[in-house]
C-alpha atoms as a PDB file:
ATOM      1  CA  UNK A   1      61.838-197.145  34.815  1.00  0.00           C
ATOM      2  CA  UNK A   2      59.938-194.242  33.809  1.00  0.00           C
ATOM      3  CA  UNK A   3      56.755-195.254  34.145  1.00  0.00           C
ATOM      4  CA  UNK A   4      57.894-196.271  37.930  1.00  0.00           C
ATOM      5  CA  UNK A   5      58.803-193.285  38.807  1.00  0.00           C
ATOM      6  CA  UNK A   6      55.890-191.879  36.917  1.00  0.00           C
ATOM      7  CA  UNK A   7      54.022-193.670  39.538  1.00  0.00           C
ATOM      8  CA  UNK A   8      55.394-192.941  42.421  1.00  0.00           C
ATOM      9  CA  UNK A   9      55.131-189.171  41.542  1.00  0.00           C
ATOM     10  CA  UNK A  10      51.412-189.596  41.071  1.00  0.00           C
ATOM     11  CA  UNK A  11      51.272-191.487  44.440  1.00  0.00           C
ATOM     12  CA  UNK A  12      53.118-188.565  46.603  1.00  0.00           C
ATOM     13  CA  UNK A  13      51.291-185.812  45.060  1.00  0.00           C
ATOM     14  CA  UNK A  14      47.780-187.855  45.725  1.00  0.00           C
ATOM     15  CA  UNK A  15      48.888-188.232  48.936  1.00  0.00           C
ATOM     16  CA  UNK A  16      49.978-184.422  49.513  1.00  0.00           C
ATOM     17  CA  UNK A  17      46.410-183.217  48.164  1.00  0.00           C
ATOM     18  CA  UNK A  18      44.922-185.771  49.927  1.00  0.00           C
ATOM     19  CA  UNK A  19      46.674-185.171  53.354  1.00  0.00           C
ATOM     20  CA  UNK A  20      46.291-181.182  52.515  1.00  0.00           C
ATOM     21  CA  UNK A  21      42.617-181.493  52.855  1.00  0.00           C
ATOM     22  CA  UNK A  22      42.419-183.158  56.168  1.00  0.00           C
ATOM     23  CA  UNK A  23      41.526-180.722  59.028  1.00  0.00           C
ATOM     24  CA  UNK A  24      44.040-181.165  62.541  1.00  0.00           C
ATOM     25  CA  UNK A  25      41.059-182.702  64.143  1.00  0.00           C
ATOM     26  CA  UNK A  26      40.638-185.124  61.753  1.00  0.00           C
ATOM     27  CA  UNK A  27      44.775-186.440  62.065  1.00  0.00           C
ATOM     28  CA  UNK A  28      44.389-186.232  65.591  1.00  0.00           C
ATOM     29  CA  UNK A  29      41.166-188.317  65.389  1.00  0.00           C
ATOM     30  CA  UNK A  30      43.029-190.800  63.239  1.00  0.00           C
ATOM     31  CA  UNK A  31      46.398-190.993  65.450  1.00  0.00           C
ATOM     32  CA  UNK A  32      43.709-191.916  68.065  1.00  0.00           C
ATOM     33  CA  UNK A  33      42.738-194.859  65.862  1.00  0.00           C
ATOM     34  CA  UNK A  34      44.613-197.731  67.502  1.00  0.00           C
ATOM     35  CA  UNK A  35      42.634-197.004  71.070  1.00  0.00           C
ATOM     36  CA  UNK A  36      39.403-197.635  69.527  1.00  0.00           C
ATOM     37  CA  UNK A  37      39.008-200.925  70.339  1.00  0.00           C
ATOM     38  CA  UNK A  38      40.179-200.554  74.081  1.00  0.00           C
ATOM     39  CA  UNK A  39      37.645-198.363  75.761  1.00  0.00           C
ATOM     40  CA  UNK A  40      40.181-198.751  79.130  1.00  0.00           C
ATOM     41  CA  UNK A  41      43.003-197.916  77.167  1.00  0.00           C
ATOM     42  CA  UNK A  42      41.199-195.270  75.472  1.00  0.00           C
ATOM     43  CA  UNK A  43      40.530-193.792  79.121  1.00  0.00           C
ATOM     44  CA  UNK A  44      44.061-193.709  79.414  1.00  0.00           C
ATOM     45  CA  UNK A  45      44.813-192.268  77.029  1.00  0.00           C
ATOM     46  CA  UNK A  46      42.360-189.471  77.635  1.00  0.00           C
ATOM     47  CA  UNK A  47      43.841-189.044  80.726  1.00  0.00           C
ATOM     48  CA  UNK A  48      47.606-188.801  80.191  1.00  0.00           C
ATOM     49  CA  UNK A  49      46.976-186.508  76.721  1.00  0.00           C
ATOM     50  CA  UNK A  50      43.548-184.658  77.442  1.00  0.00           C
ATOM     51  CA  UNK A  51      42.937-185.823  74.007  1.00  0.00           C
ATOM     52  CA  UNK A  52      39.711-187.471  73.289  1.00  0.00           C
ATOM     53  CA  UNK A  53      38.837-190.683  70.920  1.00  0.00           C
ATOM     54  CA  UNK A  54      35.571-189.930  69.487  1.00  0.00           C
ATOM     55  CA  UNK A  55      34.858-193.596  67.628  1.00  0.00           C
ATOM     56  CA  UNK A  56      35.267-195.588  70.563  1.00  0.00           C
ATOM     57  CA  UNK A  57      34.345-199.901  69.593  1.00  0.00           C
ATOM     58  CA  UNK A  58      34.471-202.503  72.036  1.00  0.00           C
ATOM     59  CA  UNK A  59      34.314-205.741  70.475  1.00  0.00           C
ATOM     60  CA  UNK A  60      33.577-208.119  73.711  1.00  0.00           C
ATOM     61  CA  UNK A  61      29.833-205.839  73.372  1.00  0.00           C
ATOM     62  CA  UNK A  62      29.236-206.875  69.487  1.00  0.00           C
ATOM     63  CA  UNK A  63      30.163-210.059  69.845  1.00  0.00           C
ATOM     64  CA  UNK A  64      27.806-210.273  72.846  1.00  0.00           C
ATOM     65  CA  UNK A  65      25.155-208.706  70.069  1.00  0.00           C
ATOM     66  CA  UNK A  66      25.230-210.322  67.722  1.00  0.00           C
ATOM     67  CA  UNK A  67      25.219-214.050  69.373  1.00  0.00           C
END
C-alpha cells in the first residue's frame, strides 16, 4: 500500500514538473493534436478558433508516397 501510493506521488509530481515546463504554445499546439491528420478539418478549425495547427499530416499523401 505504501509503495502504491509512493508511486502515484512520484507520478503527479513528474507530471506537475513536467507540465510546468511546457510553454502555452506548446499545450495549445498539443490540444490541436487530433486535427493533424485532417488538413479540412484542420481548416476548420482554423477558422472557427483563429488558432493554427502547425504539424499538419495527411495520410492519403504518404500512402500515395510511399507506394
Amino acid at each position: 500500500m505504501l509503495l502504491a501510493l509512493a508511486t502515484l506521488l512520484a507520478l503527479a509530481i513528474a507530471l506537475y514538473l513536467h507540465l510546468r515546463r511546457a510553454s502555452r504554445h506548446d499545450l495549445q499546439q498539443a490540444a490541436l493534436l487530433p486535427f493533424a491528420d485532417d488538413p479540412e478539418a484542420a481548416a476548420r478549425m482554423s477558422a472557427a478558433t483563429g488558432q493554427h495547427c502547425e504539424r499538419l499530416f495527411d495520410p492519403r499523401r504518404e500512402c500515395r508516397l510511399r507506394a
